[in-house]
C-alpha atoms as a PDB file:
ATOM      1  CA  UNK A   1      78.556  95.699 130.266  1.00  0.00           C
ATOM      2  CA  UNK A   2      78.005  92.326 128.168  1.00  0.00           C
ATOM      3  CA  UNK A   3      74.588  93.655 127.314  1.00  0.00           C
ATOM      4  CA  UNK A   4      76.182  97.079 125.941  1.00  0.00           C
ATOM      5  CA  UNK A   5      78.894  94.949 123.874  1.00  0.00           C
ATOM      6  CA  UNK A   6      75.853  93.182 122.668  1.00  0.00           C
ATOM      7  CA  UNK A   7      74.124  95.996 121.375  1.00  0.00           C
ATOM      8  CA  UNK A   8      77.116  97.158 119.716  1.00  0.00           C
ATOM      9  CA  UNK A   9      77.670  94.013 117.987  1.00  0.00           C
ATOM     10  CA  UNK A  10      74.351  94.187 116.713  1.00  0.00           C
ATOM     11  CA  UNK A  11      74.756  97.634 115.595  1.00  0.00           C
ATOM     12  CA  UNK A  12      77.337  96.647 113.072  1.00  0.00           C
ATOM     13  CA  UNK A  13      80.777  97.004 114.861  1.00  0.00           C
ATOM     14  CA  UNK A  14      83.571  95.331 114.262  1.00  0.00           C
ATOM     15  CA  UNK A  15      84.828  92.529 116.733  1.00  0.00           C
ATOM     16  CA  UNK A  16      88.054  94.786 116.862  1.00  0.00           C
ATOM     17  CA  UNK A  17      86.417  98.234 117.303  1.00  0.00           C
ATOM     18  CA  UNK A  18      84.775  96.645 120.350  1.00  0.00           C
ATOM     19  CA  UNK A  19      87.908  95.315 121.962  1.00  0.00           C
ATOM     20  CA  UNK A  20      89.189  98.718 121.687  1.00  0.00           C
ATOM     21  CA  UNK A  21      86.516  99.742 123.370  1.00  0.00           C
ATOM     22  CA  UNK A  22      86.469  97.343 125.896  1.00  0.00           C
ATOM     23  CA  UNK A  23      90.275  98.033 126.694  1.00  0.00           C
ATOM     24  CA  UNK A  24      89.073 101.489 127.023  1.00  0.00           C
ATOM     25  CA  UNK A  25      86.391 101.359 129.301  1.00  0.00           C
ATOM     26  CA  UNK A  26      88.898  99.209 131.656  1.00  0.00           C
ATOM     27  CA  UNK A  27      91.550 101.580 131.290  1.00  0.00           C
ATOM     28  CA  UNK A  28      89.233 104.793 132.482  1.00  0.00           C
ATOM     29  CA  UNK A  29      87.761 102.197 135.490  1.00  0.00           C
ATOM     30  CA  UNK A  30      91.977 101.419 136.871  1.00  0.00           C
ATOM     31  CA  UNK A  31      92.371 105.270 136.568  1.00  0.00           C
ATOM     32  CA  UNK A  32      89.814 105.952 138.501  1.00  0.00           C
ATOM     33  CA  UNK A  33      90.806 103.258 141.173  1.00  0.00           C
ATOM     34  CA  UNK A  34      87.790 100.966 140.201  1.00  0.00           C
ATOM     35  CA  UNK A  35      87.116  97.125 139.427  1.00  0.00           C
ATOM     36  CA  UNK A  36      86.989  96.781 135.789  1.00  0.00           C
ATOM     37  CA  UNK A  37      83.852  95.818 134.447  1.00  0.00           C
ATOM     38  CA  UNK A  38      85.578  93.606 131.556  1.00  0.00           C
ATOM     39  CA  UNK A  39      87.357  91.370 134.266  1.00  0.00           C
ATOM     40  CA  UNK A  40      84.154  90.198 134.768  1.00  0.00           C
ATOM     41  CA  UNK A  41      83.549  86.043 132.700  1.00  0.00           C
ATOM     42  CA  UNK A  42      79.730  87.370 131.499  1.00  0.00           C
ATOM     43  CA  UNK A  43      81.628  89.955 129.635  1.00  0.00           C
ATOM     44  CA  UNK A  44      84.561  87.992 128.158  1.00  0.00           C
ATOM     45  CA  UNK A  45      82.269  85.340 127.435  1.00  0.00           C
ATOM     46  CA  UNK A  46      80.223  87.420 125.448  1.00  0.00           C
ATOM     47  CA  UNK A  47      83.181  88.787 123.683  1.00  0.00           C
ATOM     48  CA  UNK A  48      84.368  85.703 122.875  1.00  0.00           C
ATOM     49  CA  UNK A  49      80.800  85.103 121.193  1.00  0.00           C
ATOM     50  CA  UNK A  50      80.898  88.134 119.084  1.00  0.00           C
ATOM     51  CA  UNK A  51      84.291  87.384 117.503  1.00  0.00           C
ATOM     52  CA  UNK A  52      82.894  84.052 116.661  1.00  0.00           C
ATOM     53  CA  UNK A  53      79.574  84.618 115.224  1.00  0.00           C
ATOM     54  CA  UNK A  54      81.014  87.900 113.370  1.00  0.00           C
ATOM     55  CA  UNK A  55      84.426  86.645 112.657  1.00  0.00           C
ATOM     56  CA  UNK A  56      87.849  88.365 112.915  1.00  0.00           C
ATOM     57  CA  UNK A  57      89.552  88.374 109.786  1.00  0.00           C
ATOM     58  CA  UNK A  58      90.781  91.472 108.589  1.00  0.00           C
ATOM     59  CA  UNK A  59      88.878  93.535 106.015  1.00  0.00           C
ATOM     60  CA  UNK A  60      92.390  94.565 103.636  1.00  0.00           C
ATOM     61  CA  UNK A  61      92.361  97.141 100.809  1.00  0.00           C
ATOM     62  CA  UNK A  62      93.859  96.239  97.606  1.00  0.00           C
ATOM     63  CA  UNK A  63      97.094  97.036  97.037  1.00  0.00           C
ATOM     64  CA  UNK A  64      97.896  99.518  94.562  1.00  0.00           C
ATOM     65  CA  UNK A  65     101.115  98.040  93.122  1.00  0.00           C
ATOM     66  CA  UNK A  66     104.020 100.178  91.285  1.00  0.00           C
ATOM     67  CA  UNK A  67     103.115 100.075  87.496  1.00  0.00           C
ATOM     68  CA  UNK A  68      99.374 101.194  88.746  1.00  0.00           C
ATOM     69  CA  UNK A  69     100.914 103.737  91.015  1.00  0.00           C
ATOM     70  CA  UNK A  70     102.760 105.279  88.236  1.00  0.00           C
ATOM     71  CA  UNK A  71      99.593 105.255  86.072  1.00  0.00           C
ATOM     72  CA  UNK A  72      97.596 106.829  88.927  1.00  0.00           C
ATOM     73  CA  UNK A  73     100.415 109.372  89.212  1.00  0.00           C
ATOM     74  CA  UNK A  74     100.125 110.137  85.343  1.00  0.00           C
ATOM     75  CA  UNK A  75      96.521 110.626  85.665  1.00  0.00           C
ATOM     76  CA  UNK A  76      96.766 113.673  87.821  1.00  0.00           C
ATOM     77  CA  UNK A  77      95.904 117.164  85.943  1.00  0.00           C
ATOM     78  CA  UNK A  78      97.765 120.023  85.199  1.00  0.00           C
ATOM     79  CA  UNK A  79      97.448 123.030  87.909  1.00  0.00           C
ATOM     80  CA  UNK A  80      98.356 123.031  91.550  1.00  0.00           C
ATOM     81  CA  UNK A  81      95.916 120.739  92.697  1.00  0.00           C
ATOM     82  CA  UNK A  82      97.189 118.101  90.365  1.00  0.00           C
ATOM     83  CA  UNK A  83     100.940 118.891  91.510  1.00  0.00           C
ATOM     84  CA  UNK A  84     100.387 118.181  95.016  1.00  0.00           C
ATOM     85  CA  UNK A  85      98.183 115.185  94.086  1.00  0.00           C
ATOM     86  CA  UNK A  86     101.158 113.407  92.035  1.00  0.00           C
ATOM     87  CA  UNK A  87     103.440 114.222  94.928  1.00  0.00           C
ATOM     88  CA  UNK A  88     101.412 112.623  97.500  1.00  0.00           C
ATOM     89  CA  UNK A  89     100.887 109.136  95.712  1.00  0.00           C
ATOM     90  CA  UNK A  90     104.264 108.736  94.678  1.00  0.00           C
ATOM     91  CA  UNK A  91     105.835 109.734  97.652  1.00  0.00           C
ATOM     92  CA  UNK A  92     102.958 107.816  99.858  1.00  0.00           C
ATOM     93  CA  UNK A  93     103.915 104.854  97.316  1.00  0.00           C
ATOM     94  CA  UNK A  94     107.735 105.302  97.922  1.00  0.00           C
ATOM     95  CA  UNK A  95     108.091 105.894 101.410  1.00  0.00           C
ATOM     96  CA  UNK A  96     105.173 103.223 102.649  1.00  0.00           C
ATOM     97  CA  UNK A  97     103.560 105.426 104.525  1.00  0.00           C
ATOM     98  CA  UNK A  98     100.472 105.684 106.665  1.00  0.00           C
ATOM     99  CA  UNK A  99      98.142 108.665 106.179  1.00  0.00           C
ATOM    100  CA  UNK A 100      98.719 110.034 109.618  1.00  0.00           C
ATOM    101  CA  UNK A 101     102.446 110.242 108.929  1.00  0.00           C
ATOM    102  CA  UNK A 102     102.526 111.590 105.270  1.00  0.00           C
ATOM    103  CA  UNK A 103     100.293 114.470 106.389  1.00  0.00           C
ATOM    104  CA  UNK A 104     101.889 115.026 109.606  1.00  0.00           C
ATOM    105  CA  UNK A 105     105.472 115.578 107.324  1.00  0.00           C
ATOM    106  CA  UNK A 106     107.163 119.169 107.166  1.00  0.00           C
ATOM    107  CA  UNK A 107     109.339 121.029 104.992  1.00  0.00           C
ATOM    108  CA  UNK A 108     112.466 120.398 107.667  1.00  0.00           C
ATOM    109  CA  UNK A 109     111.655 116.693 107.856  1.00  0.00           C
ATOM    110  CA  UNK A 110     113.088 116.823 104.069  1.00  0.00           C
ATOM    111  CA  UNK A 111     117.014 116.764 103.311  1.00  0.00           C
ATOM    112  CA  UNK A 112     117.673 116.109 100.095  1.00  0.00           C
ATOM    113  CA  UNK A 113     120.632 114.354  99.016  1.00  0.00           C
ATOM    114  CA  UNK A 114     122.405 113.183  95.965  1.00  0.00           C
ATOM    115  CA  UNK A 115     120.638 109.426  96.048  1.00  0.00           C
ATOM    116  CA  UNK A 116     117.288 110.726  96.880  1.00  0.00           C
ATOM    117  CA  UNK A 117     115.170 112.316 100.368  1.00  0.00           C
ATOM    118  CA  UNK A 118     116.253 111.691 103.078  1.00  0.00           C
ATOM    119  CA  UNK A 119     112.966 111.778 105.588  1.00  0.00           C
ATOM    120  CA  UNK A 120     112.770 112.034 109.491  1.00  0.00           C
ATOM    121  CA  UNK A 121     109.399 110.330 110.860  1.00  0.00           C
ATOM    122  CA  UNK A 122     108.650 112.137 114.043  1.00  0.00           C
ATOM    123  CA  UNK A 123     105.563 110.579 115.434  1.00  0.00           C
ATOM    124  CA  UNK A 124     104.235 107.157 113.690  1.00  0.00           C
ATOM    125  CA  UNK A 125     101.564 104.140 115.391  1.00  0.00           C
ATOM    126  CA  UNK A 126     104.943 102.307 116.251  1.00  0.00           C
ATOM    127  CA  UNK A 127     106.713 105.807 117.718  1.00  0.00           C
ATOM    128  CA  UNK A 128     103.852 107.167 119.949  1.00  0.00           C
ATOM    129  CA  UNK A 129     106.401 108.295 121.867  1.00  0.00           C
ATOM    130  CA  UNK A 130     108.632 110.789 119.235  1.00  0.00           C
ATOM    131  CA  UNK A 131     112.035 109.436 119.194  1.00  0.00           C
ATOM    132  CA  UNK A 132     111.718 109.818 115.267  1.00  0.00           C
ATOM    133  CA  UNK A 133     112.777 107.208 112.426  1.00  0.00           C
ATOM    134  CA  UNK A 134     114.363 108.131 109.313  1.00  0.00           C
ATOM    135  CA  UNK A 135     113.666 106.422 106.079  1.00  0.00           C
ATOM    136  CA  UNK A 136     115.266 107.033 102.355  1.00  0.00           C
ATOM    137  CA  UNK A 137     113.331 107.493  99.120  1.00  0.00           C
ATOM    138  CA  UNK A 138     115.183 107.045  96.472  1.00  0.00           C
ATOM    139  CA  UNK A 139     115.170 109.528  93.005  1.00  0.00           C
ATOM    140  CA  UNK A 140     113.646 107.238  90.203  1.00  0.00           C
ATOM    141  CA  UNK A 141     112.636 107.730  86.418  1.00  0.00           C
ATOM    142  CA  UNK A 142     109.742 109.507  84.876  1.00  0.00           C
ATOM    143  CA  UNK A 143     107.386 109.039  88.221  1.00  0.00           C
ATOM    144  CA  UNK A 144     110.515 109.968  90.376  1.00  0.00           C
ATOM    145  CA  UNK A 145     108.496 111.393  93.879  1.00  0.00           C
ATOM    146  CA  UNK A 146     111.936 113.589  94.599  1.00  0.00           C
ATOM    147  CA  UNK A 147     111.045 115.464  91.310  1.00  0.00           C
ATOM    148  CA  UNK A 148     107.197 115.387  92.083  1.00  0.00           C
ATOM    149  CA  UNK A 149     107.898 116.861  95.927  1.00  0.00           C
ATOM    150  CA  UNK A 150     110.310 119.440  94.712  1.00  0.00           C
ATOM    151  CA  UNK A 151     107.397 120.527  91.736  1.00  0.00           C
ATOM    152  CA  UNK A 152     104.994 121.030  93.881  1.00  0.00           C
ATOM    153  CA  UNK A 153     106.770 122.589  96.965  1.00  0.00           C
ATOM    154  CA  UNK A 154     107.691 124.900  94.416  1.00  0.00           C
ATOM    155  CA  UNK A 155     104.753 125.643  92.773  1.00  0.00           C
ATOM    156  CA  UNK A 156     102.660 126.283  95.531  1.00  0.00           C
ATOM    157  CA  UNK A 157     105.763 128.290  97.445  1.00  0.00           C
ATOM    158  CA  UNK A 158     105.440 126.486 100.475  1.00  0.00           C
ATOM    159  CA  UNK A 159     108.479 126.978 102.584  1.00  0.00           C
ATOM    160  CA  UNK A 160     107.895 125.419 106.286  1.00  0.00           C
ATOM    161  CA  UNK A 161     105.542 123.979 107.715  1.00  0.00           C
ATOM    162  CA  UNK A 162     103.009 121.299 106.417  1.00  0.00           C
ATOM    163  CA  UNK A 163     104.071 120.111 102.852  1.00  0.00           C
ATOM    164  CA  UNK A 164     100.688 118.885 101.926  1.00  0.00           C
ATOM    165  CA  UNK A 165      97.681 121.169 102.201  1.00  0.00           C
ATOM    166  CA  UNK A 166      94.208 122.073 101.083  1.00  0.00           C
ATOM    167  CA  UNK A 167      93.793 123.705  97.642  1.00  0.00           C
ATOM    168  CA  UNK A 168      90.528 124.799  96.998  1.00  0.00           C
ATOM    169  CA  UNK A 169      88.519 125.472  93.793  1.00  0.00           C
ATOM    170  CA  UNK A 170      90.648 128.206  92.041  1.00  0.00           C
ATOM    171  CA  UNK A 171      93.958 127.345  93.028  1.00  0.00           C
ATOM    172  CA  UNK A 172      93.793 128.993  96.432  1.00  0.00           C
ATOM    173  CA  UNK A 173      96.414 126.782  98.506  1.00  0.00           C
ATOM    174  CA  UNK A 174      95.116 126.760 102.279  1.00  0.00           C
ATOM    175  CA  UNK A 175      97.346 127.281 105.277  1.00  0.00           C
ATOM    176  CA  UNK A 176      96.490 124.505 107.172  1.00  0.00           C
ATOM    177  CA  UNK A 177      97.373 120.785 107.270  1.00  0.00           C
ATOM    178  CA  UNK A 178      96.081 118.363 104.702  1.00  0.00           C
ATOM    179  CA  UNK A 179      93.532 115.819 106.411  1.00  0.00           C
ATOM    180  CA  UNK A 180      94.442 112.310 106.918  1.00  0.00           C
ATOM    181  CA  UNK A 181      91.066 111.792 105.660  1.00  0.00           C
ATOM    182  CA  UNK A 182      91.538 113.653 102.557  1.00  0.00           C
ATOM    183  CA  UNK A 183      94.955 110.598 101.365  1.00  0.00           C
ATOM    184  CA  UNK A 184      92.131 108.338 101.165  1.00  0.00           C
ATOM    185  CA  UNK A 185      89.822 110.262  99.331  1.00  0.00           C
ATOM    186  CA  UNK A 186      92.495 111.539  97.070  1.00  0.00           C
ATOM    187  CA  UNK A 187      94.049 107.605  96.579  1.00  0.00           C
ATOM    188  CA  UNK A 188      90.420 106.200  95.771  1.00  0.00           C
ATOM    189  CA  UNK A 189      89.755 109.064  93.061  1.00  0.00           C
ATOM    190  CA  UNK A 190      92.841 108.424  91.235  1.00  0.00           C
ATOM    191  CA  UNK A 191      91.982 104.550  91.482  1.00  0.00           C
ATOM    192  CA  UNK A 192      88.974 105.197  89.894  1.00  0.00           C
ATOM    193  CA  UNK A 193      90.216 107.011  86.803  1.00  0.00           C
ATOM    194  CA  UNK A 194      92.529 104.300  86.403  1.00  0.00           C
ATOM    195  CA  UNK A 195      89.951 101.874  86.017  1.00  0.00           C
ATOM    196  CA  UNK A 196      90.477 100.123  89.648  1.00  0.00           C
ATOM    197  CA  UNK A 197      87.365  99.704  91.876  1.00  0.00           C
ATOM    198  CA  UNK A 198      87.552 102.559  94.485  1.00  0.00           C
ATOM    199  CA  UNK A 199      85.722 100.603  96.934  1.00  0.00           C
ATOM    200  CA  UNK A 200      88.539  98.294  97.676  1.00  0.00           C
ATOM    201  CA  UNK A 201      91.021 101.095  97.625  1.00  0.00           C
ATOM    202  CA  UNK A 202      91.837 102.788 100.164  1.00  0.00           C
ATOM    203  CA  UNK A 203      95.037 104.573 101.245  1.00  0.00           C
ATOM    204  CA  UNK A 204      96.558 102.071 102.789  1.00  0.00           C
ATOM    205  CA  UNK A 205      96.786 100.617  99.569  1.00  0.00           C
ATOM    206  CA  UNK A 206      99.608 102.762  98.981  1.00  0.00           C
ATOM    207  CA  UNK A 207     101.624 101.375 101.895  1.00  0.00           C
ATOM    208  CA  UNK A 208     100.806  97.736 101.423  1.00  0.00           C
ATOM    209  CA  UNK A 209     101.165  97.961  97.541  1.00  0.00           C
ATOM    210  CA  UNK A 210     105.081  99.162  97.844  1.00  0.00           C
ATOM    211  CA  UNK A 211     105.205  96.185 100.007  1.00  0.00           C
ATOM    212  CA  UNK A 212     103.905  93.630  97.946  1.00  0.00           C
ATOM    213  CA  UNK A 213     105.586  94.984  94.831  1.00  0.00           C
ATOM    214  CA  UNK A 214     109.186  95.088  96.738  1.00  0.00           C
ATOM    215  CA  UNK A 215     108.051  91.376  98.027  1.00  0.00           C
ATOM    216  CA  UNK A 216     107.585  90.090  94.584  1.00  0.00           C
ATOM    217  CA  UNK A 217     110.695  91.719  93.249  1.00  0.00           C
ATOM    218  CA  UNK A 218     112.594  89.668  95.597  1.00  0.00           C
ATOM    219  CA  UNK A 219     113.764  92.280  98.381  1.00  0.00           C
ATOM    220  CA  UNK A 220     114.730  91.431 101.411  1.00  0.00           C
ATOM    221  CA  UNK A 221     112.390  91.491 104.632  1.00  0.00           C
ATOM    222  CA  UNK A 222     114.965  93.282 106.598  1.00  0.00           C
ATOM    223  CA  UNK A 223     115.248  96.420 104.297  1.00  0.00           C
ATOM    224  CA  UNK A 224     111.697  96.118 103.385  1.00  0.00           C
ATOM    225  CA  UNK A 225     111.039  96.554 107.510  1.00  0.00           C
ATOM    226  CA  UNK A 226     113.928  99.374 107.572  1.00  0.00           C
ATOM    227  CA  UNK A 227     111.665 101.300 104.679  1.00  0.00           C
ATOM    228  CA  UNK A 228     107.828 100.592 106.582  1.00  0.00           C
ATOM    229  CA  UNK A 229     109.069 100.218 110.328  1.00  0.00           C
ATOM    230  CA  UNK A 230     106.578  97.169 111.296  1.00  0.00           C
ATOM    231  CA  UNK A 231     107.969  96.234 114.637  1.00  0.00           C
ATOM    232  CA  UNK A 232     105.958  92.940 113.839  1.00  0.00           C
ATOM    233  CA  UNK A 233     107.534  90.682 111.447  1.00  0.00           C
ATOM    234  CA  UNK A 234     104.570  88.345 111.646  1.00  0.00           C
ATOM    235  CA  UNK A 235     102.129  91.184 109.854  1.00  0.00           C
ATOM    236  CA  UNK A 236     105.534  92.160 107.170  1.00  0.00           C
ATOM    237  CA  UNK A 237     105.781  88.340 106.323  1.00  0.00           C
ATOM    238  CA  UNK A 238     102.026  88.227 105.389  1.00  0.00           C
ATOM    239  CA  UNK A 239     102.869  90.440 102.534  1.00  0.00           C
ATOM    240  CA  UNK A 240     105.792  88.598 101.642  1.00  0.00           C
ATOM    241  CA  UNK A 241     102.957  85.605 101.353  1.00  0.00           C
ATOM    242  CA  UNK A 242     100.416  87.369  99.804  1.00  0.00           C
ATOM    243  CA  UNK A 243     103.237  87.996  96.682  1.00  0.00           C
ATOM    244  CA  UNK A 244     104.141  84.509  96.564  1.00  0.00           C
ATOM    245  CA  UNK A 245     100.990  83.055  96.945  1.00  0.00           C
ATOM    246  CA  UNK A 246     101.002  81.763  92.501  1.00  0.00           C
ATOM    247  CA  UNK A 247     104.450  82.084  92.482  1.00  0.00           C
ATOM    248  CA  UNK A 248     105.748  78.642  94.325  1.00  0.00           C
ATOM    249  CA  UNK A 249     106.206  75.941  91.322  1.00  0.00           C
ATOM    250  CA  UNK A 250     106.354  72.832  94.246  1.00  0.00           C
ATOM    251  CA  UNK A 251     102.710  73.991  94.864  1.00  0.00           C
ATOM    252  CA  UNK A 252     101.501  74.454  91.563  1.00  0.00           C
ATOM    253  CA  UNK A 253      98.186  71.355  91.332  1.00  0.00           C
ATOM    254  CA  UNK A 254      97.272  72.818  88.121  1.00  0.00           C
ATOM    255  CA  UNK A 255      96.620  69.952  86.278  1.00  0.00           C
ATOM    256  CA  UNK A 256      97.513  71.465  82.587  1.00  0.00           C
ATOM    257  CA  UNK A 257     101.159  72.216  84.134  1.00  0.00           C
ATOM    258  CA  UNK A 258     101.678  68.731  85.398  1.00  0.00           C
ATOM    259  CA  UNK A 259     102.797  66.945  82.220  1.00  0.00           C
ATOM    260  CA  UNK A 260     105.249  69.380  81.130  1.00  0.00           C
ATOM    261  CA  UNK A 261     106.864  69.911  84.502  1.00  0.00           C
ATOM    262  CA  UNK A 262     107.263  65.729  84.683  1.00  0.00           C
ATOM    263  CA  UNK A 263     108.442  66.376  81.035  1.00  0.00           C
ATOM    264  CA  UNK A 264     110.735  68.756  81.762  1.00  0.00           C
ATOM    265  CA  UNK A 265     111.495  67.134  85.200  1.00  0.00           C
ATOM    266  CA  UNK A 266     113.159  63.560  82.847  1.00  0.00           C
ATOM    267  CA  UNK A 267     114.734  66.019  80.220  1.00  0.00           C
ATOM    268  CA  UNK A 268     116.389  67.382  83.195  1.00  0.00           C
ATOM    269  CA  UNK A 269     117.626  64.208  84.518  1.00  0.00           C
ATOM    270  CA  UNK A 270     118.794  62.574  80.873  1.00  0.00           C
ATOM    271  CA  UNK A 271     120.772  65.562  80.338  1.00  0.00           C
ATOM    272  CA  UNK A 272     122.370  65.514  84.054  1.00  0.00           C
ATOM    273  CA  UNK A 273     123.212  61.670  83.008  1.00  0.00           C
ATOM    274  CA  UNK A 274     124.690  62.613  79.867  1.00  0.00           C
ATOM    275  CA  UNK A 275     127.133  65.225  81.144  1.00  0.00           C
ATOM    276  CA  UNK A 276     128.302  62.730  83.957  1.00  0.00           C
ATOM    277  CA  UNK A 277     128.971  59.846  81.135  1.00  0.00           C
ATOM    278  CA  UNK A 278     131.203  62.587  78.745  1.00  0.00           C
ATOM    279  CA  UNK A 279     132.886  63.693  82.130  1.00  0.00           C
ATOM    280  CA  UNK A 280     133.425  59.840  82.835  1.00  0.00           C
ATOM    281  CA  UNK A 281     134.581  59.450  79.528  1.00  0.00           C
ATOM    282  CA  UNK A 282     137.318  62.199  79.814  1.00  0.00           C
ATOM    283  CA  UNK A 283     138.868  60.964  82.475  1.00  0.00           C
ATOM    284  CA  UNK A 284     142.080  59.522  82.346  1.00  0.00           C
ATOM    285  CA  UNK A 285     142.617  56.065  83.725  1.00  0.00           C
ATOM    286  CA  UNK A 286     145.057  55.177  86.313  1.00  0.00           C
ATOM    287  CA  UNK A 287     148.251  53.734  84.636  1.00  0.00           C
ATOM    288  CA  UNK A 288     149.170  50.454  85.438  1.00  0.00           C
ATOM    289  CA  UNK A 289     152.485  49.533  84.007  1.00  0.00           C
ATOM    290  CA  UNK A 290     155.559  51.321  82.013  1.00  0.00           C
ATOM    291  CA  UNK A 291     154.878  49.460  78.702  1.00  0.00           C
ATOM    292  CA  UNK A 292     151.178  50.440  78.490  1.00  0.00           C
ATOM    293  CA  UNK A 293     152.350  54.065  79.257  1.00  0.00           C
ATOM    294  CA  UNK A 294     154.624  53.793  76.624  1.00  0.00           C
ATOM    295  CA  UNK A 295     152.327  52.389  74.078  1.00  0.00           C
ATOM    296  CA  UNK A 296     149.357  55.131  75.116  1.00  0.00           C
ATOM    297  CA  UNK A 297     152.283  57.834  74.822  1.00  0.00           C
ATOM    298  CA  UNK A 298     153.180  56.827  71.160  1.00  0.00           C
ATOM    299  CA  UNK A 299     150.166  56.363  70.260  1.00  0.00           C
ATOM    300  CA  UNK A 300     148.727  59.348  70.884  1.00  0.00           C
ATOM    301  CA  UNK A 301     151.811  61.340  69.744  1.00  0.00           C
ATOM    302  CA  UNK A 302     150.554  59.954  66.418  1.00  0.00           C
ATOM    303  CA  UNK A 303     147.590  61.839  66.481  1.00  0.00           C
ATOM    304  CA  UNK A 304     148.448  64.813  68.537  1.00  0.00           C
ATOM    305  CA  UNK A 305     152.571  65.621  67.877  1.00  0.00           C
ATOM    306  CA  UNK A 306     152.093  68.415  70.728  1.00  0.00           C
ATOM    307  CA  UNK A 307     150.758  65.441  73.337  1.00  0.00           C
ATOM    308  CA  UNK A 308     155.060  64.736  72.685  1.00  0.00           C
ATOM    309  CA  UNK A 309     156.213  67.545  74.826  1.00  0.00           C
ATOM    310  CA  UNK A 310     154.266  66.736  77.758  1.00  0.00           C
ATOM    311  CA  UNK A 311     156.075  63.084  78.286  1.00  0.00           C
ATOM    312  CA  UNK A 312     158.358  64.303  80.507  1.00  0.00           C
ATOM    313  CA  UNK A 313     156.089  64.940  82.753  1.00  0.00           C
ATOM    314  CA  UNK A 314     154.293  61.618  83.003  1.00  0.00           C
ATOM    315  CA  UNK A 315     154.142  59.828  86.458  1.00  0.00           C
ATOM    316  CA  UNK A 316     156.656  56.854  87.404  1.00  0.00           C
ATOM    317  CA  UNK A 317     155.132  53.572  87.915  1.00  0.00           C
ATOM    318  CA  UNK A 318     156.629  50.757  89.499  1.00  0.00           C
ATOM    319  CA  UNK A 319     159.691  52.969  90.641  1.00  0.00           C
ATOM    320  CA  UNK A 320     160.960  53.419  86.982  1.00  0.00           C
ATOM    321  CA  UNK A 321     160.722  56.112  84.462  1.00  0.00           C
ATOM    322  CA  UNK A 322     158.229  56.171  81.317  1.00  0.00           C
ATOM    323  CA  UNK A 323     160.602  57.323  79.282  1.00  0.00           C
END
C-alpha cells in the first residue's frame, strides 16, 4: 500500500487526489469486513511524506469578478449558441454556482418572480442527500441573467427538462444535458477573448469571482453564505480575505504612503483640538452672584436687544431673583 501511494506520488498526483484515494481503498476494505490497509503507520507515514515534499496548498483559479463577467457576457455572438452561452455565465456568475449544479438545473427549478428567479438546488456537494436549497438571483441592468435565461429558453424552445444543452455546428440544439465539463470549457473561451489568461480560469472562477466581488463591496458573510451554501465558514472567510488583502490602511508599510497618512494623521488631531476649544469657548459659565448676572444681562442686551426677552428665565442664585 505505501509503495502504491508512492508510485502515485511520483506519477504526478496531487497530495489530495491520493487521500481520496486512500479513504477509498479503506472504505471498500470495512465493506468487505477487512483490516484496512491505511490503518497501517508505513502507510500514514508515507502519506505524511508526500504532503510534505509535494505540498498541500490549493491550486485556485482566478476569479472572474463582475465588471469582467459582464464583458465576457458581451463577448458572446449572435445565434443560439451565443444565447445560451451569455445565459450560462451570467447566471453561473449570479447564482455562485458549481458546474455540477448549473447543469444539473431544469426548467421547473425556475419560478420567476417580480424581484428576480427564484431557484431550487436539488442535489449540490453540500446536499448529497436531496433535501434541496433555494437561492434568489436578482433581475439587474444591461447583463441582467433573468433576461439572458428567459432569451435563450426562448430561443431555443426548450420547455422542461435540462435548461442548458449541446448546440452543435448549425444551430442544431441537442436533447441531452450540457456537460459539466463543457462550463469550463465555455468560461475559459470567453476569458480568452476578453484578454484574461485561460489557463488560470476555470469555472469555478465564476463562483469564487461573485464571491470576492460581493466581499469587496462590503456584503455581509451571512447572505453571501445564504447565496453559495458553504457549510464551512472557514473556506467563505478566505474570500472575504482574499478581497481585503490591499484594502486594510493599518497594514499599509508602503513607504510612499507613510508621510501623508502621519500628515494627515496631525491635521486630524489639530482640527479635533480646534473644535473642542470653540465648543469650550461657547459655553456658558456658571453664575456666581446676582450683580454679575445683572451686569452680563445688560450688557449683552446692548448688543443683542432679543437676548432681553429671555431674562426671565435666568436661574436664581443665592435664593434671590436676577431680576
Amino acid at each position: 500500500m505505501a509503495a502504491y501511494l508512492a508510485s502515485e506520488a511520483e506519477s504526478g498526483l496531487k497530495p489530495s487526489t491520493i487521500s481520496r484515494r486512500c479513504a477509498a481503498i479503506r472504505y471498500a476494505h470495512t465493506l468487505a469486513s477487512h483490516k484496512p490497509p491505511t490503518n497501517s503507520e508505513a502507510v500514514k507515514a508515507t502519506l505524511r511524506g508526500i504532503r510534505r515534499s509535494i505540498g498541500t496548498a490549493p491550486n485556485r483559479k482566478a476569479p472572474v469578478l463582475a465588471e469582467t463577467a459582464r464583458a465576457m457576457a458581451f463577448a458572446a455572438p449572435d445565434g443560439l449558441k451565443g444565447l445560451r452561452d451569455r445565459a450560462l455565465l451570467l447566471l453561473g456568475f449570479s447564482g455562485a454556482f458549481r458546474r455540477s449544479e448549473i447543469v444539473a438545473l431544469d426548467v421547473s427549478d425556475l419560478e420567476e418572480t417580480d424581484e428576480g428567479l427564484r431557484i431550487t438546488i436539488r442535489h449540490s456537494k453540500t446536499d448529497q442527500e436531496g433535501r434541496g436549497q433555494v437561492i434568489a438571483v436578482c433581475r439587474g441592468g444591461a447583463c441582467c441573467p433573468v433576461k439572458a435565461v428567459k432569451a435563450w429558453l426562448a430561443a431555443s424552445g426548450i420547455t422542461e427538462r435540462a435548461i442548458f444543452r449541446p448546440v452543435a455546428k448549425g444551430g442544431r440544439l441537442g436533447e441531452s444535458r450540457l456537460a459539466a465539463k463543457s462550463v469550463c470549457d465555455i468560461t475559459k473561451a470567453y476569458a480568452g477573448r476578453v484578454g484574461l489568461n485561460a489557463a488560470m480560469v476555470g469555472s469555478h472562477s465564476l463562483r469564487s469571482g461573485f464571491l470576492t466581488s460581493a466581499a469587496r463591496r462590503g456584503a455581509s458573510v451571512f447572505k453571501m453564505r445564504d447565496v453559495s451554501r458553504h457549510k464551512s465558514m472557514d473556506v467563505l472567510q478566505s474570500y472575504v480575505r482574499d478581497a481585503d488583502l490591499f484594502r486594510d490602511p493599518e497594514l499599509d508599510t508602503n513607504v510612499t504612503t507613510l508621510r501623508p497618512k502621519a500628515k494627515d494623521a496631525t491635521a486630524a488631531l489639530r482640527a479635533k483640538r480646534a473644535r473642542r476649544k470653540r465648543k469650550t469657548q461657547r459655553t456658558v459659565r456658571p453664575v456666581k452672584s446676582a450683580e454679575t448676572a445683572n451686569f452680563l444681562h445688560v450688557d449683552r442686551a446692548k448688543e443683542n436687544p432679543m437676548i432681553s426677552t429671555r431674562a426671565s428665565r435666568l436661574p436664581t442664585v443665592v435664593g434671590a431673583p436676577l431680576m
